[in-house]
Each structure stands twice: as structure tokens, then as C-alpha cells.
PDB file of N, CA and C in Angstrom:
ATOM      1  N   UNK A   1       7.005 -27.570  -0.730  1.00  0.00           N
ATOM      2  CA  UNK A   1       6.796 -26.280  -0.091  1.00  0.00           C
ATOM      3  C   UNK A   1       7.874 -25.320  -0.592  1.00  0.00           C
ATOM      4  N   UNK A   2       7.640 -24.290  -0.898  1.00  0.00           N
ATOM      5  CA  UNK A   2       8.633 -23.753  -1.756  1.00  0.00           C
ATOM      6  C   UNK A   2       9.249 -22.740  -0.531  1.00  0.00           C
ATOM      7  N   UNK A   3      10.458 -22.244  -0.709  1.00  0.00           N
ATOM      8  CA  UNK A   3      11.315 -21.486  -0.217  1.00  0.00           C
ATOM      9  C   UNK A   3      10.895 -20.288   0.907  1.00  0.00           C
ATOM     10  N   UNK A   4       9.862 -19.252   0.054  1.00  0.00           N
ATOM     11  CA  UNK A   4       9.382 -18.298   0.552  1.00  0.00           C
ATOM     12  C   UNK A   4       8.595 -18.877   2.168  1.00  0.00           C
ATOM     13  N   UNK A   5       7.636 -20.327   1.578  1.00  0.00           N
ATOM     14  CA  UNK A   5       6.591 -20.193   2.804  1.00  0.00           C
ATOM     15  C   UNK A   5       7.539 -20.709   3.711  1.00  0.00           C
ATOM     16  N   UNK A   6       8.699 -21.394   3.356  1.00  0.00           N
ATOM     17  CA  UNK A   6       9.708 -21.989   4.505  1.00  0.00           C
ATOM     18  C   UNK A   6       9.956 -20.753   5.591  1.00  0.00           C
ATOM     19  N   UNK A   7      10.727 -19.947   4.864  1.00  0.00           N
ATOM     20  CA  UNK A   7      11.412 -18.675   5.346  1.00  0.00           C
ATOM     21  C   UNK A   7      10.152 -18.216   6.311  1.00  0.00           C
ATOM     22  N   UNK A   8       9.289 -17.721   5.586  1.00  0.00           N
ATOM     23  CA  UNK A   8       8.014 -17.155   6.083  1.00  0.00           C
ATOM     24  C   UNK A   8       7.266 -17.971   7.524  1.00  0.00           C
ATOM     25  N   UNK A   9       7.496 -19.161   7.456  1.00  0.00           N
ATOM     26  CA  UNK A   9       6.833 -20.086   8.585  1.00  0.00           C
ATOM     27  C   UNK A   9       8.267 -19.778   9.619  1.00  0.00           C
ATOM     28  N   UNK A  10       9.208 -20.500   9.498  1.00  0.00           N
ATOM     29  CA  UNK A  10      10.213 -20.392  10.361  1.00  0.00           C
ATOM     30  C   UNK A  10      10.476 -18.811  11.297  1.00  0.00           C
ATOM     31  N   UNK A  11      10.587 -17.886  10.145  1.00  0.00           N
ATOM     32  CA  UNK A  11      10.147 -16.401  10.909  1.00  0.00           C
ATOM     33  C   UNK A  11       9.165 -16.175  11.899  1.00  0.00           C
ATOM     34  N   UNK A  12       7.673 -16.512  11.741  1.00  0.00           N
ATOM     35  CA  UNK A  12       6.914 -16.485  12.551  1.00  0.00           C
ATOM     36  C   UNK A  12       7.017 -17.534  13.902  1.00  0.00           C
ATOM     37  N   UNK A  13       8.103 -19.009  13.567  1.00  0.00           N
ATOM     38  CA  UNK A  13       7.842 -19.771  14.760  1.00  0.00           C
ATOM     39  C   UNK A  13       9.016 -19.321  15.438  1.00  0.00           C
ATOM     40  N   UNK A  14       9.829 -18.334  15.005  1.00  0.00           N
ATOM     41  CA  UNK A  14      11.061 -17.820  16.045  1.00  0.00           C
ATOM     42  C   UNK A  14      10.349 -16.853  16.538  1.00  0.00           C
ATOM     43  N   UNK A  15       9.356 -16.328  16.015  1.00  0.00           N
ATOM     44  CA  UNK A  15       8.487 -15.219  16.957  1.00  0.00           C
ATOM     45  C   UNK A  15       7.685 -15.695  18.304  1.00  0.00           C
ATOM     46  N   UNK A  16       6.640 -16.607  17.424  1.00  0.00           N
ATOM     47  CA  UNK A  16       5.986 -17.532  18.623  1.00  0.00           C
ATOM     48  C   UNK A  16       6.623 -17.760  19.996  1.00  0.00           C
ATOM     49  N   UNK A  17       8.378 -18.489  19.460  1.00  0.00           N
ATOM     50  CA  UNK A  17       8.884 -19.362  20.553  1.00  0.00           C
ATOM     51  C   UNK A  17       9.163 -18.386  21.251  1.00  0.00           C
ATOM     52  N   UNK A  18      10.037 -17.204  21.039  1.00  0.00           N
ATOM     53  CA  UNK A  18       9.958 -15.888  21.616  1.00  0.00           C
ATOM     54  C   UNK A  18       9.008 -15.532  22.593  1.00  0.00           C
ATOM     55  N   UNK A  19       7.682 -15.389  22.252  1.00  0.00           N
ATOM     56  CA  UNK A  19       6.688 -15.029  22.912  1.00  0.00           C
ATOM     57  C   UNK A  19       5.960 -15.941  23.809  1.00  0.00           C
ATOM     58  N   UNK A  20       6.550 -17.222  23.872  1.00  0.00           N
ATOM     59  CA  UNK A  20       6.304 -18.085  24.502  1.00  0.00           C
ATOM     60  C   UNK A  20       6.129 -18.250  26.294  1.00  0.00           C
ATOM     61  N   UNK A  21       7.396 -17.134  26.210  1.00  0.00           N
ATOM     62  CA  UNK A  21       7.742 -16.986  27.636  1.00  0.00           C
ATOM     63  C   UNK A  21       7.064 -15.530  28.562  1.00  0.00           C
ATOM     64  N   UNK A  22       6.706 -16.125  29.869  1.00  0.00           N
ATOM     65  CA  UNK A  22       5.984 -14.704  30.187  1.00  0.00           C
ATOM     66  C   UNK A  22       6.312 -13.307  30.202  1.00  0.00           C
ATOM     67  N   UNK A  23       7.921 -13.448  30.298  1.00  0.00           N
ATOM     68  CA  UNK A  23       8.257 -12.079  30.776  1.00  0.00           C
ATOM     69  C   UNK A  23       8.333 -11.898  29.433  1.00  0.00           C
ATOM     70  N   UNK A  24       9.267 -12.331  28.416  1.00  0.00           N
ATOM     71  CA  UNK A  24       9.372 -11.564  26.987  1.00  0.00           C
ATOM     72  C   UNK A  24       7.753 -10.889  26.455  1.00  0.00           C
ATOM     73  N   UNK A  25       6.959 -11.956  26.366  1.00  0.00           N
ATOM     74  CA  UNK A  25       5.449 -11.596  26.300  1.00  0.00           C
ATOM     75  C   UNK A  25       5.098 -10.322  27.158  1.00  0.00           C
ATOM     76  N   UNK A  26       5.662 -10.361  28.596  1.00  0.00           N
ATOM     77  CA  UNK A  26       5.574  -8.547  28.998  1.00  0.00           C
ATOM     78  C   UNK A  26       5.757  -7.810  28.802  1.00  0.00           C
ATOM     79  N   UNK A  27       7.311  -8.013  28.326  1.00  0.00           N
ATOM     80  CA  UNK A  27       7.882  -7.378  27.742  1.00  0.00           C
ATOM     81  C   UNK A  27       7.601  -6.328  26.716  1.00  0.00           C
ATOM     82  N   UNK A  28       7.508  -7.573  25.207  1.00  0.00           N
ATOM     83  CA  UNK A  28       6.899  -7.143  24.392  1.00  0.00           C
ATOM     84  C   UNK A  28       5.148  -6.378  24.184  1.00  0.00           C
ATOM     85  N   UNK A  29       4.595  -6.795  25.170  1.00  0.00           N
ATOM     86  CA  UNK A  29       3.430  -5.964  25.488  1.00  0.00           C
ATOM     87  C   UNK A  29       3.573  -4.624  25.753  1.00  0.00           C
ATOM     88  N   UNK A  30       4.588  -4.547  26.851  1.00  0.00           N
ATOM     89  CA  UNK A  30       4.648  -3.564  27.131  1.00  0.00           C
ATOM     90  C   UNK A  30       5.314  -2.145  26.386  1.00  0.00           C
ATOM     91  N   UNK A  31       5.948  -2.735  25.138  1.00  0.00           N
ATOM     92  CA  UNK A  31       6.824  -1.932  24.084  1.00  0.00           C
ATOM     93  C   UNK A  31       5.306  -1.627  23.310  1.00  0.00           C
ATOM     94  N   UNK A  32       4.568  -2.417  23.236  1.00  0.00           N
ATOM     95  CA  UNK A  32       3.329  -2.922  22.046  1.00  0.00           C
ATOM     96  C   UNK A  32       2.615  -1.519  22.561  1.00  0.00           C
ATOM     97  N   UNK A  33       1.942  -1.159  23.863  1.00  0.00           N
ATOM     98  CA  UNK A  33       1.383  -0.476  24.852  1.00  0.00           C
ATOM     99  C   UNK A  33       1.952   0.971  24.490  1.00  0.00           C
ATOM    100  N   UNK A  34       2.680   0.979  24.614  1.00  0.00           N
ATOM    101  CA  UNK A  34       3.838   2.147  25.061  1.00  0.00           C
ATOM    102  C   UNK A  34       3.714   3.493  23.623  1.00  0.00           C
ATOM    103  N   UNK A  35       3.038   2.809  22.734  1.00  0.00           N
ATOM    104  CA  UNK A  35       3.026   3.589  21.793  1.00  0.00           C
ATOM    105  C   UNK A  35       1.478   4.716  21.686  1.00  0.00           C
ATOM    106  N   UNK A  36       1.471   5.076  21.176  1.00  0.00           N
ATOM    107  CA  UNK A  36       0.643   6.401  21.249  1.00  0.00           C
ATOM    108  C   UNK A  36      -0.895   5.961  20.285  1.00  0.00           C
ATOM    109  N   UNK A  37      -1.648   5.431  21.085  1.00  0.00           N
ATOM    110  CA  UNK A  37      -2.906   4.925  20.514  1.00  0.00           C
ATOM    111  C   UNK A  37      -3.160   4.920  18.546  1.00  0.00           C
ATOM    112  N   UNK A  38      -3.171   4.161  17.916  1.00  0.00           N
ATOM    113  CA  UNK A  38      -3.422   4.114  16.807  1.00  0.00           C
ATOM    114  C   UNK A  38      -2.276   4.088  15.718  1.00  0.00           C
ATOM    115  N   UNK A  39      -1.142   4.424  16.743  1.00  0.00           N
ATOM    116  CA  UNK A  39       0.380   4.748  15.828  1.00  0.00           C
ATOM    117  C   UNK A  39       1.401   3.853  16.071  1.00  0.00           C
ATOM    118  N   UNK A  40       2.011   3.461  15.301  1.00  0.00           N
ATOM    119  CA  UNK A  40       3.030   3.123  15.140  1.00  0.00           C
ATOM    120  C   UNK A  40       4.548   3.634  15.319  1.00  0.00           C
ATOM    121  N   UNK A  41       5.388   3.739  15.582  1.00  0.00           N
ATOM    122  CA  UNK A  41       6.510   5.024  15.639  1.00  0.00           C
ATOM    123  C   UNK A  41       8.254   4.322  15.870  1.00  0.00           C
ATOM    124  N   UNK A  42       8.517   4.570  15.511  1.00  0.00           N
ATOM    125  CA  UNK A  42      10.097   4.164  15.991  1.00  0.00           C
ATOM    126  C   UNK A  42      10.667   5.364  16.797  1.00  0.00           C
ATOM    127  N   UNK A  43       9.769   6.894  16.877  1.00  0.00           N
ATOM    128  CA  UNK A  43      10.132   7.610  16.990  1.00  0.00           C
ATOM    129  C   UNK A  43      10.928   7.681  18.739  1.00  0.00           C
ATOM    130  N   UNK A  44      11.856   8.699  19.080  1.00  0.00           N
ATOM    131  CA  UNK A  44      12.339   8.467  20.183  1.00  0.00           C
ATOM    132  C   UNK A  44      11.150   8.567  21.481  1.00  0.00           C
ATOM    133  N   UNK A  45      10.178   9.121  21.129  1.00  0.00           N
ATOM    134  CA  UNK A  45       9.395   8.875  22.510  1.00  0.00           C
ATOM    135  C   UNK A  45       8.789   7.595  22.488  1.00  0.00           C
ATOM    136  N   UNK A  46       8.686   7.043  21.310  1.00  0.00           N
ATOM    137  CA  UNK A  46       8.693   5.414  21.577  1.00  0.00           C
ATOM    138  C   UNK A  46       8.967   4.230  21.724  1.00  0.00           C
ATOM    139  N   UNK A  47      10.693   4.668  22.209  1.00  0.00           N
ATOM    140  CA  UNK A  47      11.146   3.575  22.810  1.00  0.00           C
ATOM    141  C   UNK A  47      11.498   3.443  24.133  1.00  0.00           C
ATOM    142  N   UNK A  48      11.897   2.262  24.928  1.00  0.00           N
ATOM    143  CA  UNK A  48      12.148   2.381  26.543  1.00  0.00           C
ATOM    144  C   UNK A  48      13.331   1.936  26.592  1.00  0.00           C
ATOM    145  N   UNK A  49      13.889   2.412  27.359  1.00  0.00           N
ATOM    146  CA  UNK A  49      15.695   2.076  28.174  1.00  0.00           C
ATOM    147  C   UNK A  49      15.302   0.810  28.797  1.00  0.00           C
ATOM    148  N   UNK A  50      16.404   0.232  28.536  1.00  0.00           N
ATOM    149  CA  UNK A  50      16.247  -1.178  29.442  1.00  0.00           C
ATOM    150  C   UNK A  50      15.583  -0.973  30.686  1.00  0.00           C
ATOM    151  N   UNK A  51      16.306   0.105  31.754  1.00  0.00           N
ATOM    152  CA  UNK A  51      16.314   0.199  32.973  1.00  0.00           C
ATOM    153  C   UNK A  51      14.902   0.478  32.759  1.00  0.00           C
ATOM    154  N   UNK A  52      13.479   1.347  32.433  1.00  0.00           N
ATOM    155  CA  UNK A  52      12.749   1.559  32.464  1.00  0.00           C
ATOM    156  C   UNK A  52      12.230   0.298  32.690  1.00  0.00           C
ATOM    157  N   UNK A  53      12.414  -0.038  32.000  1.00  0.00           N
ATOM    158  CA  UNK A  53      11.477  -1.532  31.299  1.00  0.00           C
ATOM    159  C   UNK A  53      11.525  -2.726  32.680  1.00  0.00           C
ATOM    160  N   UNK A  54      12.734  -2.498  32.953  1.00  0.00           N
ATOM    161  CA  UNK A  54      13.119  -3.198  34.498  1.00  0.00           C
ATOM    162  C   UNK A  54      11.926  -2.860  35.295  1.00  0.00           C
ATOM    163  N   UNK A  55      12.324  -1.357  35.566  1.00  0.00           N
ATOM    164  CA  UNK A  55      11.133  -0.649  36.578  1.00  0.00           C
ATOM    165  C   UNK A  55       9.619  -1.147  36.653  1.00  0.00           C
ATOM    166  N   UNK A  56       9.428  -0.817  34.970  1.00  0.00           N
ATOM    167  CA  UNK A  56       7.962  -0.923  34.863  1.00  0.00           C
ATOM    168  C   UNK A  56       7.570  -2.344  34.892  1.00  0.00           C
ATOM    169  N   UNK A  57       8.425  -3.155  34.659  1.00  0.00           N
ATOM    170  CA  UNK A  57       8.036  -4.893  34.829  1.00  0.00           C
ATOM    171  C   UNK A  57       8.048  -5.499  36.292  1.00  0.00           C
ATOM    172  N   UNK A  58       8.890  -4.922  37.037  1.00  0.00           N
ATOM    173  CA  UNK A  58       9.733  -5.709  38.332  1.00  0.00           C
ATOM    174  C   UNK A  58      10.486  -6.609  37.799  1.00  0.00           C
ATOM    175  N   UNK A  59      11.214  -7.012  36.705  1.00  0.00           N
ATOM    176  CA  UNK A  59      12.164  -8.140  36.152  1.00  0.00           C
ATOM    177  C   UNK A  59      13.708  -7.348  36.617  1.00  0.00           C
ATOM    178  N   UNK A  60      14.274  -8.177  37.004  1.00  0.00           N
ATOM    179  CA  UNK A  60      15.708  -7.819  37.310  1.00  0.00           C
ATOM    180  C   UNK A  60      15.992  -7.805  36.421  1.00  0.00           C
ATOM    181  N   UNK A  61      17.337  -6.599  35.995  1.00  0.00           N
ATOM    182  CA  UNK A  61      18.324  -6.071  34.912  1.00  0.00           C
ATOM    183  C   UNK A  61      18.740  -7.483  34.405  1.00  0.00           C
ATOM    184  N   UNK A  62      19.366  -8.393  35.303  1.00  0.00           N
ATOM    185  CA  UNK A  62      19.898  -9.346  34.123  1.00  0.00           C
ATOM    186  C   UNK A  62      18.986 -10.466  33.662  1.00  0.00           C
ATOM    187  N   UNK A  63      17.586 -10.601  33.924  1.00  0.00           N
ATOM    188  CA  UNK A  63      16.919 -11.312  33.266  1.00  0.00           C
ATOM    189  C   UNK A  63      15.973 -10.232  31.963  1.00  0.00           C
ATOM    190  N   UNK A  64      16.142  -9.011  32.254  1.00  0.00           N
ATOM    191  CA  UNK A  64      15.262  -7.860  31.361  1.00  0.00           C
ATOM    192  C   UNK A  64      16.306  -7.883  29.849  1.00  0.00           C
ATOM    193  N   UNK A  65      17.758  -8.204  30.290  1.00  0.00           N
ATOM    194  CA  UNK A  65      18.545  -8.196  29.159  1.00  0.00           C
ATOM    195  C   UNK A  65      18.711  -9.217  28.872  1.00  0.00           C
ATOM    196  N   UNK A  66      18.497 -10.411  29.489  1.00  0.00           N
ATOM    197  CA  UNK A  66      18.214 -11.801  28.701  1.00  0.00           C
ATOM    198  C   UNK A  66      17.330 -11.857  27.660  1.00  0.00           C
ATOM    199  N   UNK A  67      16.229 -11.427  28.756  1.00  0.00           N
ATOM    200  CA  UNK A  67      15.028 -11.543  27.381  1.00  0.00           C
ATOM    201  C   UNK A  67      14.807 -10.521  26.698  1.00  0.00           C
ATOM    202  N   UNK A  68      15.368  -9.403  26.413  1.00  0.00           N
ATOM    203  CA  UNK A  68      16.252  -8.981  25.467  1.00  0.00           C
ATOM    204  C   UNK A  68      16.802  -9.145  24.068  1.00  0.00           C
ATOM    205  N   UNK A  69      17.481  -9.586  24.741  1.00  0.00           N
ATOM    206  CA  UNK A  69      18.615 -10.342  23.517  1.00  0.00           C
ATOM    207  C   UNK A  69      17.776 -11.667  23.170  1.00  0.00           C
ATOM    208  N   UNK A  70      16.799 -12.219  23.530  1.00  0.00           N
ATOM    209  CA  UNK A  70      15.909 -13.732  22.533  1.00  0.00           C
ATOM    210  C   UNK A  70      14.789 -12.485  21.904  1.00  0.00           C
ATOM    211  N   UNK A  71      14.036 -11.791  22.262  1.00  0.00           N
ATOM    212  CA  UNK A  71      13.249 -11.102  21.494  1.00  0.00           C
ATOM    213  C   UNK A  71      14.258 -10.177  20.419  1.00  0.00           C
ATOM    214  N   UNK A  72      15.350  -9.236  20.355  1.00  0.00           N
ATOM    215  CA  UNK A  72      15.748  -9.431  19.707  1.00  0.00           C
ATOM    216  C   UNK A  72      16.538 -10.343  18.660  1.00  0.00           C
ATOM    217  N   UNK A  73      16.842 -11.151  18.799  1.00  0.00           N
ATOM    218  CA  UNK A  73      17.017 -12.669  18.112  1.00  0.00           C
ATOM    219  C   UNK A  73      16.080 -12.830  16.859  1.00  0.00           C
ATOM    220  N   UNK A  74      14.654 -13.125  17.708  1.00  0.00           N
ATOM    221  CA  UNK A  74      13.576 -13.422  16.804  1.00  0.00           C
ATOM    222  C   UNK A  74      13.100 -12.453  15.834  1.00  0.00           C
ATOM    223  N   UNK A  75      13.679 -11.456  16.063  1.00  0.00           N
ATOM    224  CA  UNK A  75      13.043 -10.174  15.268  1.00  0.00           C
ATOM    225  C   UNK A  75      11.801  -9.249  15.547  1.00  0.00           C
ATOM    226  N   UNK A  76      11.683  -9.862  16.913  1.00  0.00           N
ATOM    227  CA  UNK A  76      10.271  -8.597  17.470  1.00  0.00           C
ATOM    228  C   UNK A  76      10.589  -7.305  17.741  1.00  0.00           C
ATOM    229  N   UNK A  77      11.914  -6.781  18.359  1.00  0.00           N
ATOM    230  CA  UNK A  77      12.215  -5.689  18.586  1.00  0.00           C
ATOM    231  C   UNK A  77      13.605  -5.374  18.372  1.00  0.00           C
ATOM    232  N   UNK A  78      13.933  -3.715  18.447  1.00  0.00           N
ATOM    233  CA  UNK A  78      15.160  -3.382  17.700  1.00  0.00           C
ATOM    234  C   UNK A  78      16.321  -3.011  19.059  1.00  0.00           C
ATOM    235  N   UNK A  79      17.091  -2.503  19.197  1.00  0.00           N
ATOM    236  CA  UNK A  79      17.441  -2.161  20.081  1.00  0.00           C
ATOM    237  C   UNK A  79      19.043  -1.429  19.813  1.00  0.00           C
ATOM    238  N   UNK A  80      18.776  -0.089  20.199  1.00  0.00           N
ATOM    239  CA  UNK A  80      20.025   1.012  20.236  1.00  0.00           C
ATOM    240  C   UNK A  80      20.603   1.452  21.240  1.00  0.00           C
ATOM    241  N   UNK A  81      22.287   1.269  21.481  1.00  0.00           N
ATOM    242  CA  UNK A  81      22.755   1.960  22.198  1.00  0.00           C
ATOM    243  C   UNK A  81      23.199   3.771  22.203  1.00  0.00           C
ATOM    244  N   UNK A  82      22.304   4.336  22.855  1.00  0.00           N
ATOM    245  CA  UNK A  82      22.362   5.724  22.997  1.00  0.00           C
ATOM    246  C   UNK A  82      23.217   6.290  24.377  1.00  0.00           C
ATOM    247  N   UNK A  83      24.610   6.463  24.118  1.00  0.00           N
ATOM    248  CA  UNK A  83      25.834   6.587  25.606  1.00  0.00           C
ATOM    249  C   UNK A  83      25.510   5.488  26.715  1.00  0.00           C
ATOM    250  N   UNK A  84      25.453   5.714  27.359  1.00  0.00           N
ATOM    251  CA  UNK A  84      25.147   4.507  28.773  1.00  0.00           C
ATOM    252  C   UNK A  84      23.742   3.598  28.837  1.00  0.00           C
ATOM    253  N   UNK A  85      22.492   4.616  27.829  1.00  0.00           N
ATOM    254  CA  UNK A  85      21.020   3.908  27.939  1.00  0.00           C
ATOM    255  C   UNK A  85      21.296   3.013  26.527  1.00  0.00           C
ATOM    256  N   UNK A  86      20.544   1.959  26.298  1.00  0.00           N
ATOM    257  CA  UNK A  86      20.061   0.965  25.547  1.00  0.00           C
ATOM    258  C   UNK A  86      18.670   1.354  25.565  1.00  0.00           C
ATOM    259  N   UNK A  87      18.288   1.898  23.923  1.00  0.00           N
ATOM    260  CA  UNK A  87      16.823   1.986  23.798  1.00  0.00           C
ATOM    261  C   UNK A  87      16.039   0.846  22.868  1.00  0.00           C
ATOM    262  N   UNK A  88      15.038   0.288  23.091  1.00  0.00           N
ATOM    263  CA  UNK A  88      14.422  -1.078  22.510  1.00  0.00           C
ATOM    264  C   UNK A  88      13.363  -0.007  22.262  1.00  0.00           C
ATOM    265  N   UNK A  89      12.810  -1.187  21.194  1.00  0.00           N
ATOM    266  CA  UNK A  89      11.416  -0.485  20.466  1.00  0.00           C
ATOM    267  C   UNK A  89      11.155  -1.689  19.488  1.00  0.00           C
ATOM    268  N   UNK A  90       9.467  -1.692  18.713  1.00  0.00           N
ATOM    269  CA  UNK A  90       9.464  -2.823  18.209  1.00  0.00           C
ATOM    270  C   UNK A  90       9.010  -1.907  16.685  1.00  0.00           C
ATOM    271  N   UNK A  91       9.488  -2.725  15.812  1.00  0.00           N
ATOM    272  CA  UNK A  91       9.349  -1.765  14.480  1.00  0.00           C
ATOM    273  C   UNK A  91       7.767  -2.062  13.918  1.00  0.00           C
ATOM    274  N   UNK A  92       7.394  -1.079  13.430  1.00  0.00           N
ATOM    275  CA  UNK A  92       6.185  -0.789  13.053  1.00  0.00           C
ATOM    276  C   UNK A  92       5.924  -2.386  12.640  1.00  0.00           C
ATOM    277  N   UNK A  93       6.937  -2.204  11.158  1.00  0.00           N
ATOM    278  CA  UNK A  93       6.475  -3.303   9.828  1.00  0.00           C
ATOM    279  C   UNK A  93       6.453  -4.729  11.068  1.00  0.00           C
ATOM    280  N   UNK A  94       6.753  -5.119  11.800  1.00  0.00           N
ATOM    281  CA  UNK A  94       7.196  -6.490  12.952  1.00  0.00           C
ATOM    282  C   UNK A  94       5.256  -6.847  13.084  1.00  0.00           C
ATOM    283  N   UNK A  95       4.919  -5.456  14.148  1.00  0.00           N
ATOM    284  CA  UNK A  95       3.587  -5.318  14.184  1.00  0.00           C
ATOM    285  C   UNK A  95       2.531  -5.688  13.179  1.00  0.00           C
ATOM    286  N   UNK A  96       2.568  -4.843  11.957  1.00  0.00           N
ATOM    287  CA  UNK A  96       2.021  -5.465  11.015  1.00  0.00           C
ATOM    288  C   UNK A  96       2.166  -6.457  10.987  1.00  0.00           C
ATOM    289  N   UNK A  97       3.099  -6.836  10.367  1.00  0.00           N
ATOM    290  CA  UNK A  97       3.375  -8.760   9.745  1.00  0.00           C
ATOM    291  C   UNK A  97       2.773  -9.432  10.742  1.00  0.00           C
ATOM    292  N   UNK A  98       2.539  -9.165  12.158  1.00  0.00           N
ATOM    293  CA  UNK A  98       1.942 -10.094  13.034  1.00  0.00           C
ATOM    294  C   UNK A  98       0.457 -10.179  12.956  1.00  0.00           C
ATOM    295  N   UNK A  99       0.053  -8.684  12.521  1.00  0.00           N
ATOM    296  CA  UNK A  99      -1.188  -8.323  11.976  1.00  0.00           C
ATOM    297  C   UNK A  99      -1.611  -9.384  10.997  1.00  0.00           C
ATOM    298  N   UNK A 100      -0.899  -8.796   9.843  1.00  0.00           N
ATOM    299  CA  UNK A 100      -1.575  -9.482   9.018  1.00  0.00           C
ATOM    300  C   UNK A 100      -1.622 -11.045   9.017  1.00  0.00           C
ATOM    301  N   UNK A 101      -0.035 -11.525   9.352  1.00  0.00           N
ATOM    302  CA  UNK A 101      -0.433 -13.263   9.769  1.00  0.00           C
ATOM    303  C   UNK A 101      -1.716 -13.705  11.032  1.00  0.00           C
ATOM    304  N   UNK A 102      -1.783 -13.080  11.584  1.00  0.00           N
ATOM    305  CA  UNK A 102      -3.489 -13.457  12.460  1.00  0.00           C
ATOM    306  C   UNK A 102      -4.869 -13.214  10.911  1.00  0.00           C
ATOM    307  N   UNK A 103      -4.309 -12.071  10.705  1.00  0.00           N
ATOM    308  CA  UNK A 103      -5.427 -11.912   9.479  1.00  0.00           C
ATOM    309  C   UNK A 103      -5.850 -12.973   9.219  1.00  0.00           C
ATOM    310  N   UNK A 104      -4.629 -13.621   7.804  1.00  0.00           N
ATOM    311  CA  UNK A 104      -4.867 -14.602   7.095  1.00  0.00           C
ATOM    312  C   UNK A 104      -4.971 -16.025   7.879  1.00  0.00           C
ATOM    313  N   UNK A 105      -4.939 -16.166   9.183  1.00  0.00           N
ATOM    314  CA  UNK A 105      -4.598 -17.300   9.528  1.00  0.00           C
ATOM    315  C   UNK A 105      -6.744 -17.652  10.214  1.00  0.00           C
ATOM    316  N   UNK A 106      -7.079 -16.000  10.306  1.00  0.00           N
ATOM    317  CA  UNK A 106      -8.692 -16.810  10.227  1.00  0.00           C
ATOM    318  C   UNK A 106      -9.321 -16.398   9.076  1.00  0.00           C
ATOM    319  N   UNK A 107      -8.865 -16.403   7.956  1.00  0.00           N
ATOM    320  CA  UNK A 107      -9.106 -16.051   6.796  1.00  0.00           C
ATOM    321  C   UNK A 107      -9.675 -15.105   6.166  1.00  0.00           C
ATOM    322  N   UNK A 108      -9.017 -13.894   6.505  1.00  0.00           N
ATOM    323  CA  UNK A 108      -9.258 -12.215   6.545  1.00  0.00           C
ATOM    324  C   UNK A 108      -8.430 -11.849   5.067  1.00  0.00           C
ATOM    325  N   UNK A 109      -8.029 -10.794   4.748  1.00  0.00           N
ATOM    326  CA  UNK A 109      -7.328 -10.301   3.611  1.00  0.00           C
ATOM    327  C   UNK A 109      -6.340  -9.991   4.109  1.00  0.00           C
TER     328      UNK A 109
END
């Protein structure tokens, strides 16, 4: 198995394990959601402050920044400190690549 599909498999199963769990899976839904039908954006109206994300989940602050910090880990989402707020967002290309690995995985282009 050569190098690339290593890298390439292992990437996606730190995603999986990531998403494994319900709240990150809300989480990340809810970043997924949050964007403006058909678009993609890193832009600032498309990301959420932790505390939002609290709100809009019911997850307490210190389990919202747990799972947090494992979705960032895996590489699903980014996350900036802007003065006192922490803004998360999930990067376009993340989306894709998840795209396209479902693609190819029922044998799409």
C-alpha cells in the first residue's frame, strides 16, 4: 500500500472517529448547516463563537470546548481566536474531501 493511500485512509479514520461521537457530530452539523445554502465560506458570517454553539446545542462550555479541540484535532474544523470570542468554522476544501470520499466510495467520479 503505498504512502499516499496510508496518509489518505488514516486522515479520513481521524475524521470518522471524530464524528463518531454525538455531540461533535452536532456539532459539526451544525457548522455544516450554518452556511448559506449552496456555499461554502470561511467568510466571517460563517463562523460561530464557541458560546453560540453552546447556546444553540444545550452542550455545556466545557464539554463544547472538548469537543472542540478532538474535531479540531482531526481536521474537520478551524478555529480563531478573535479578543475574548473563539470563532470555529469548517473549511470549504474539509467538506469537499468528505464529498468526494463518499463519491468514490459508491463509485461516483
Amino acid at each position: 500500500m503505498s504512502k499516499y493511500k496510508n496518509d489518505y485512509s488514516k486522515q479520513f479514520s481521524e475524521m470518522f472517529k471524530a464524528l463518531s461521537n454525538e455531540h461533535r457530530l452536532e456539532i459539526f452539523l451544525y457548522l455544516a448547516k450554518n452556511c448559506f445554502p449552496g456555499e461554502l465560506s470561511t467568510d466571517k458570517e460563517m463562523r460561530a463563537s464557541v458560546g453560540k454553539l453552546g447556546e444553540g446545542l444545550g452542550i455545556a462550555p466545557s464539554t463544547i470546548s472538548h469537543h472542540l479541540k478532538e474535531l479540531r484535532q482531526s481536521g474537520l474544523i478551524r478555529m480563531e481566536r478573535k479578543g475574548k470570542t473563539i470563532e470555529c468554522w469548517i473549511e470549504p476544501d474539509t467538506l469537499e474531501d468528505l464529498i468526494q470520499f463518499f463519491q468514490q466510495a459508491k463509485g461516483g467520479k
